[in-house]
N, C-alpha and C. Protein backbone atom coordinates (compact mmCIF):
# COMPACT_ATOMS: atom_id res chain seq x y z
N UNK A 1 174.81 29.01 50.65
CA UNK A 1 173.98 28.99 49.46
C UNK A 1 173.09 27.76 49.53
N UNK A 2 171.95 27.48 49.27
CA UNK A 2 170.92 26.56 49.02
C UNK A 2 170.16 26.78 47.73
N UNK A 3 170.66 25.49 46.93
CA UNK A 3 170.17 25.26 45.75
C UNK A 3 168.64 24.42 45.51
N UNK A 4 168.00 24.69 44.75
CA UNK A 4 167.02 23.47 44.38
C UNK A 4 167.20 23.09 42.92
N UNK A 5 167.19 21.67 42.84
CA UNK A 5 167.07 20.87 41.60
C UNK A 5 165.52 20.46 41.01
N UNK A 6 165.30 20.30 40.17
CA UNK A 6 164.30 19.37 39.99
C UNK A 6 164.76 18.27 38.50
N UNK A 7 165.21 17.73 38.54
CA UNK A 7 165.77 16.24 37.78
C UNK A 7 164.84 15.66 36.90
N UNK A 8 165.33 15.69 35.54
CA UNK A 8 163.94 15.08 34.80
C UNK A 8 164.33 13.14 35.08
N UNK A 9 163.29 12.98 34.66
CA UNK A 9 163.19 11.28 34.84
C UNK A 9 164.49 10.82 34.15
N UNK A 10 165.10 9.74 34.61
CA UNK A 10 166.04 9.20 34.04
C UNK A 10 167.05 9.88 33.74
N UNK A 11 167.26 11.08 34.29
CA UNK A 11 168.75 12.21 33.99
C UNK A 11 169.54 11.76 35.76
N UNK A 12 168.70 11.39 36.85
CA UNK A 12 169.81 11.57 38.02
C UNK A 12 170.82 11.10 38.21
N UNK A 13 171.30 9.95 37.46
CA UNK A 13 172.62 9.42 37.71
C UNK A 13 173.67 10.61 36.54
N UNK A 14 173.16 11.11 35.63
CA UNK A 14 173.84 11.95 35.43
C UNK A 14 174.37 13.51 35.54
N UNK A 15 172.88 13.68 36.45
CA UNK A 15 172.49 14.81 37.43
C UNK A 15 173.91 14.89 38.34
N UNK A 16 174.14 13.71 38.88
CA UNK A 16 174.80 13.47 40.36
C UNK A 16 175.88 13.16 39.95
N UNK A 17 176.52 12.67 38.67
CA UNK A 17 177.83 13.02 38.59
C UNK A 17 178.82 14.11 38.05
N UNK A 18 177.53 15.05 37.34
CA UNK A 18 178.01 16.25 37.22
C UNK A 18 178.09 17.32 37.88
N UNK A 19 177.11 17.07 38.82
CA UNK A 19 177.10 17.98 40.14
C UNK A 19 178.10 17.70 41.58
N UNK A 20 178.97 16.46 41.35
CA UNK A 20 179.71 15.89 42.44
C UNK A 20 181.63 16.24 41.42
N UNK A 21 181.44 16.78 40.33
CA UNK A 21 182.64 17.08 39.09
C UNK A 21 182.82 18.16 39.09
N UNK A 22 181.92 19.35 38.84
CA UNK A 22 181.43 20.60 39.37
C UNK A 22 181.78 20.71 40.81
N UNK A 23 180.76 20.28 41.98
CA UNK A 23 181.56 21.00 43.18
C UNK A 23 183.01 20.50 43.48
N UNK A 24 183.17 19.58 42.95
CA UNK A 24 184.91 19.27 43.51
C UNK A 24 185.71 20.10 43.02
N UNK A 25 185.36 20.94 41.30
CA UNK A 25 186.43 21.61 40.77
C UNK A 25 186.35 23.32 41.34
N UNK A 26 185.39 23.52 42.41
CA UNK A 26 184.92 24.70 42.98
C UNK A 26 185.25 24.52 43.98
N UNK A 27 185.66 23.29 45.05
CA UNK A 27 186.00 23.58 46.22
C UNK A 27 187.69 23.54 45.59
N UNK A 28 188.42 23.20 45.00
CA UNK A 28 189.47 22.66 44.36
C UNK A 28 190.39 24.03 43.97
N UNK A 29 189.37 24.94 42.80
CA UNK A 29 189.72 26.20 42.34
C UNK A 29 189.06 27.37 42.74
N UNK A 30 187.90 27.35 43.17
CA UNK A 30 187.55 28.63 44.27
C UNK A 30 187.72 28.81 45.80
N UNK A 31 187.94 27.61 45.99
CA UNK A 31 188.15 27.89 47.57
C UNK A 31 186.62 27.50 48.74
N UNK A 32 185.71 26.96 47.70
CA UNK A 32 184.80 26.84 48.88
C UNK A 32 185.16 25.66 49.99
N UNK A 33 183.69 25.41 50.41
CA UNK A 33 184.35 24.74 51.62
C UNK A 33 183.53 23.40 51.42
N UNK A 34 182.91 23.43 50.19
CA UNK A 34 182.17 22.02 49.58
C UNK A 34 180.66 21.99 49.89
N UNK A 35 179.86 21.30 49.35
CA UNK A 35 178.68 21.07 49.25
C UNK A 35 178.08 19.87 49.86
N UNK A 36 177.10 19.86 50.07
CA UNK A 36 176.12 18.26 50.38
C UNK A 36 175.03 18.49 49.50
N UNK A 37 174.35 17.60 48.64
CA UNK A 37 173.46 17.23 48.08
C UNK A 37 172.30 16.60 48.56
N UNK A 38 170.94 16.69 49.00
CA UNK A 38 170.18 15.94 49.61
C UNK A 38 168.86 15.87 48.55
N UNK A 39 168.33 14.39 48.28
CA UNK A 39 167.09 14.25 47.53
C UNK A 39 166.32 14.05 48.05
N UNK A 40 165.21 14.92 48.16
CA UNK A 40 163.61 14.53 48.36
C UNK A 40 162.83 13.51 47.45
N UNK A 41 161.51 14.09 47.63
CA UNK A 41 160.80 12.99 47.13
C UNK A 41 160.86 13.02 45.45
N UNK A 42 160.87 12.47 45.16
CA UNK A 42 160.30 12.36 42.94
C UNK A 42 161.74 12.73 43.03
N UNK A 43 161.91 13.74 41.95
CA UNK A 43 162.95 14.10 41.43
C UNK A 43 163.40 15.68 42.12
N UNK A 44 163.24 16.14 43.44
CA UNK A 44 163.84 16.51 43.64
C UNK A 44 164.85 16.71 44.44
N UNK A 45 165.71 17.73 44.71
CA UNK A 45 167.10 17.63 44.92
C UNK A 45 167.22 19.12 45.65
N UNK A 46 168.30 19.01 47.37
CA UNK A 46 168.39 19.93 47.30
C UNK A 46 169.80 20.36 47.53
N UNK A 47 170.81 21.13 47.51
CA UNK A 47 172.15 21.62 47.96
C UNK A 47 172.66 22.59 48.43
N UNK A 48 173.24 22.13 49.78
CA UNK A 48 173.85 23.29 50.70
C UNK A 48 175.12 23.63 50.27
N UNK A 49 175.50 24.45 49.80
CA UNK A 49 177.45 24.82 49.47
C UNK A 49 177.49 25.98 50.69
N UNK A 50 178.83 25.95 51.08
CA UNK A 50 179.46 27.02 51.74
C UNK A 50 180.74 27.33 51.61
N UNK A 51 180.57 29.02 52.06
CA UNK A 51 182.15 29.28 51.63
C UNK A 51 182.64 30.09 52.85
N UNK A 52 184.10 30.07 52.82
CA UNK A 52 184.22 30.66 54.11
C UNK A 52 184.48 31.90 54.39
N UNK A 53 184.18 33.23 53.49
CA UNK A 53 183.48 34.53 53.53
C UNK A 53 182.53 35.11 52.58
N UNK A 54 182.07 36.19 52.31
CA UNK A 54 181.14 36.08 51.70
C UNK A 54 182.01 37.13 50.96
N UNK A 55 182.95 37.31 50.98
CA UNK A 55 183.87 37.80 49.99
C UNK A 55 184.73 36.83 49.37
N UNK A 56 185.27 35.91 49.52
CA UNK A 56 185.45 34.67 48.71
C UNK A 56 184.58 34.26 48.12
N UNK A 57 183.25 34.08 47.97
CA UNK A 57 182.47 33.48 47.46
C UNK A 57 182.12 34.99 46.16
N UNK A 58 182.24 36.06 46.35
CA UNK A 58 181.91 37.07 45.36
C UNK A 58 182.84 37.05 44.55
N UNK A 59 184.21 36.17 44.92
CA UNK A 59 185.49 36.74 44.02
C UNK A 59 185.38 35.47 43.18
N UNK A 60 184.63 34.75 43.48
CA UNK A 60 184.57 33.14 42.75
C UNK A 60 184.22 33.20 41.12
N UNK A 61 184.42 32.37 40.82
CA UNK A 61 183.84 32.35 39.22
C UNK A 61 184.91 32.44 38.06
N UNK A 62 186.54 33.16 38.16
CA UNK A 62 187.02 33.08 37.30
C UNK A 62 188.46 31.89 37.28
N UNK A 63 188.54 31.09 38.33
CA UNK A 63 189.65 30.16 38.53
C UNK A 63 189.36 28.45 37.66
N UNK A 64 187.68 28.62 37.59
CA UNK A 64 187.63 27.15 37.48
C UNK A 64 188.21 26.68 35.70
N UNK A 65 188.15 25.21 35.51
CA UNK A 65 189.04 25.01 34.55
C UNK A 65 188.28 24.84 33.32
N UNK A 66 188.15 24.84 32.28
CA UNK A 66 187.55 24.25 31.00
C UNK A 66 186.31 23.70 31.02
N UNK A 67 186.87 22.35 31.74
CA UNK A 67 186.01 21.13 32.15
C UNK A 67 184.53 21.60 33.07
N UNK A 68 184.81 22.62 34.01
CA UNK A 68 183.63 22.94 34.28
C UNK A 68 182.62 23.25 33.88
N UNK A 69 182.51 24.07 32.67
CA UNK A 69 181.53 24.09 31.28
C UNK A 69 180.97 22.94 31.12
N UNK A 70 181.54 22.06 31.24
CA UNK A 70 181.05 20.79 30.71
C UNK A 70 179.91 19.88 31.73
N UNK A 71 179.95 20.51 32.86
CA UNK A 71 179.61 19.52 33.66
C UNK A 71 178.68 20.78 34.26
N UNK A 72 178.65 21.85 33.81
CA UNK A 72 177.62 22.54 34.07
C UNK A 72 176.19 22.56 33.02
N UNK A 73 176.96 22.33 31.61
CA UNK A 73 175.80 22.20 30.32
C UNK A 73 175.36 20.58 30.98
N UNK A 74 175.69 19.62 31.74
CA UNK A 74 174.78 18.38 31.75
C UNK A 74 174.48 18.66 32.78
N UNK A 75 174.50 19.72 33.82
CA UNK A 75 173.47 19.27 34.97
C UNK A 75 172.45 20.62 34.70
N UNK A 76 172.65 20.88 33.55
CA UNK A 76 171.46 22.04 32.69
C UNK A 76 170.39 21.05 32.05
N UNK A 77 171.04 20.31 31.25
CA UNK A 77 170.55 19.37 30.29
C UNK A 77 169.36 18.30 31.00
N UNK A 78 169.91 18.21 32.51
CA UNK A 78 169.63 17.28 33.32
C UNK A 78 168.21 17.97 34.48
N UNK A 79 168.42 18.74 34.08
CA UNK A 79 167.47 19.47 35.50
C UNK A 79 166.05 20.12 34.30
N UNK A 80 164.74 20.15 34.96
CA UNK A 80 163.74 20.64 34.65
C UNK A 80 164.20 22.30 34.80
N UNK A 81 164.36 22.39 36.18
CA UNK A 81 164.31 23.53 36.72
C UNK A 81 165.40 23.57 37.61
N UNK A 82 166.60 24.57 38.03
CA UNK A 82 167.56 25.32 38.91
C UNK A 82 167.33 26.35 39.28
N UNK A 83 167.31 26.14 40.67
CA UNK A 83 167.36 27.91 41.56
C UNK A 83 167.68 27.77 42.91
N UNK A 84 168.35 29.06 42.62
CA UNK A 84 168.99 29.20 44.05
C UNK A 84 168.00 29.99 45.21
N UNK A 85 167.58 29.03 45.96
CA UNK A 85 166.68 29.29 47.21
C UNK A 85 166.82 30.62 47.69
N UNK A 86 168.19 30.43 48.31
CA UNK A 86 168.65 31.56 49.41
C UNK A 86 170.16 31.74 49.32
N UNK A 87 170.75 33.03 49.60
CA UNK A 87 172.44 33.11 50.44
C UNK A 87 172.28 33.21 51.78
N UNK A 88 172.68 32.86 52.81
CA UNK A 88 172.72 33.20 54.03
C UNK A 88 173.90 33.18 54.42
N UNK A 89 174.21 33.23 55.82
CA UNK A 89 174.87 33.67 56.96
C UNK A 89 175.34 32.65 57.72
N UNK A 90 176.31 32.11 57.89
CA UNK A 90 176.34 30.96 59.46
C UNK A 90 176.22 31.77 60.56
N UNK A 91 175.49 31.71 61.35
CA UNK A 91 175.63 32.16 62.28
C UNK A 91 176.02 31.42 64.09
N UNK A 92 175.93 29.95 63.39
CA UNK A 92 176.42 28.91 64.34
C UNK A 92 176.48 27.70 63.89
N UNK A 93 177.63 27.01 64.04
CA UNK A 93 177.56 25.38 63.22
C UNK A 93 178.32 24.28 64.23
N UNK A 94 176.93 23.91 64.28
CA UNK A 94 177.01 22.59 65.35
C UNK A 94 177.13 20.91 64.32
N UNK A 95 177.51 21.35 63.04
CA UNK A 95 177.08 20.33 62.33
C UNK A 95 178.59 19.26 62.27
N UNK A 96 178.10 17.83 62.71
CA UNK A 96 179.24 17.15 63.09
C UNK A 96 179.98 16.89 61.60
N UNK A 97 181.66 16.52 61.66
CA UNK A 97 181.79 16.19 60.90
C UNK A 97 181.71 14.73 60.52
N UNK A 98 180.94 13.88 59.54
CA UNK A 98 181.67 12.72 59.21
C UNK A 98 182.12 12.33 57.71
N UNK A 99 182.36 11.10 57.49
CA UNK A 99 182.46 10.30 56.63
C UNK A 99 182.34 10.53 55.24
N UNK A 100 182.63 10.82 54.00
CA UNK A 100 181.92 10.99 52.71
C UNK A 100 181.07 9.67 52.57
N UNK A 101 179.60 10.19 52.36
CA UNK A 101 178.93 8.93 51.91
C UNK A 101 178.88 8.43 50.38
């Protein structure tokens, strides 16, 4: 999945901790396989999530807890605009693992 953000002024620090509360309680209670977040220029934002079938990822949506509501209305509150780019396919992943930054 590839997301785009666009962040109003002065919302990204709260952009980025609701979106780092959110994917933890989705890799946590759905099973994905976690996200990376990357910012461009101004305010925007973009995010790769993956899951590891594309039938896990269809069955997703009813495990997460309370709290996720919550941290989904502020990175609503927080964003101009949300959309999801694309779903795709791995079809090869050479991508190394490291470090949480």
């Amino acid at each position: 999945m590839l997301y785009s953000f666009e962040v109003k002024q002065d919302q990204e620090a709260e952009f980025i901790t609701a979106w780092t509360n959110l994917t933890n309680l989705i890799y946590e209670y759905e099973g994905s396989l976690g996200s990376k977040l990357h910012k461009g220029e101004g305010q925007s934002f973009i995010a790769y999530a993956q899951w590891p079938s594309q039938e896990k990822f269809e069955q997703a949506g009813d495990n997460l807890p309370e709290e996720a509501n919550k941290y989904r209305d502020t990175m609503r509150a927080s964003c101009e605009k949300i959309e999801v780019l694309q779903k795709m396919e791995v079809v090869k992943d050479v991508l190394k693992q490291t470090p949480n930054v």
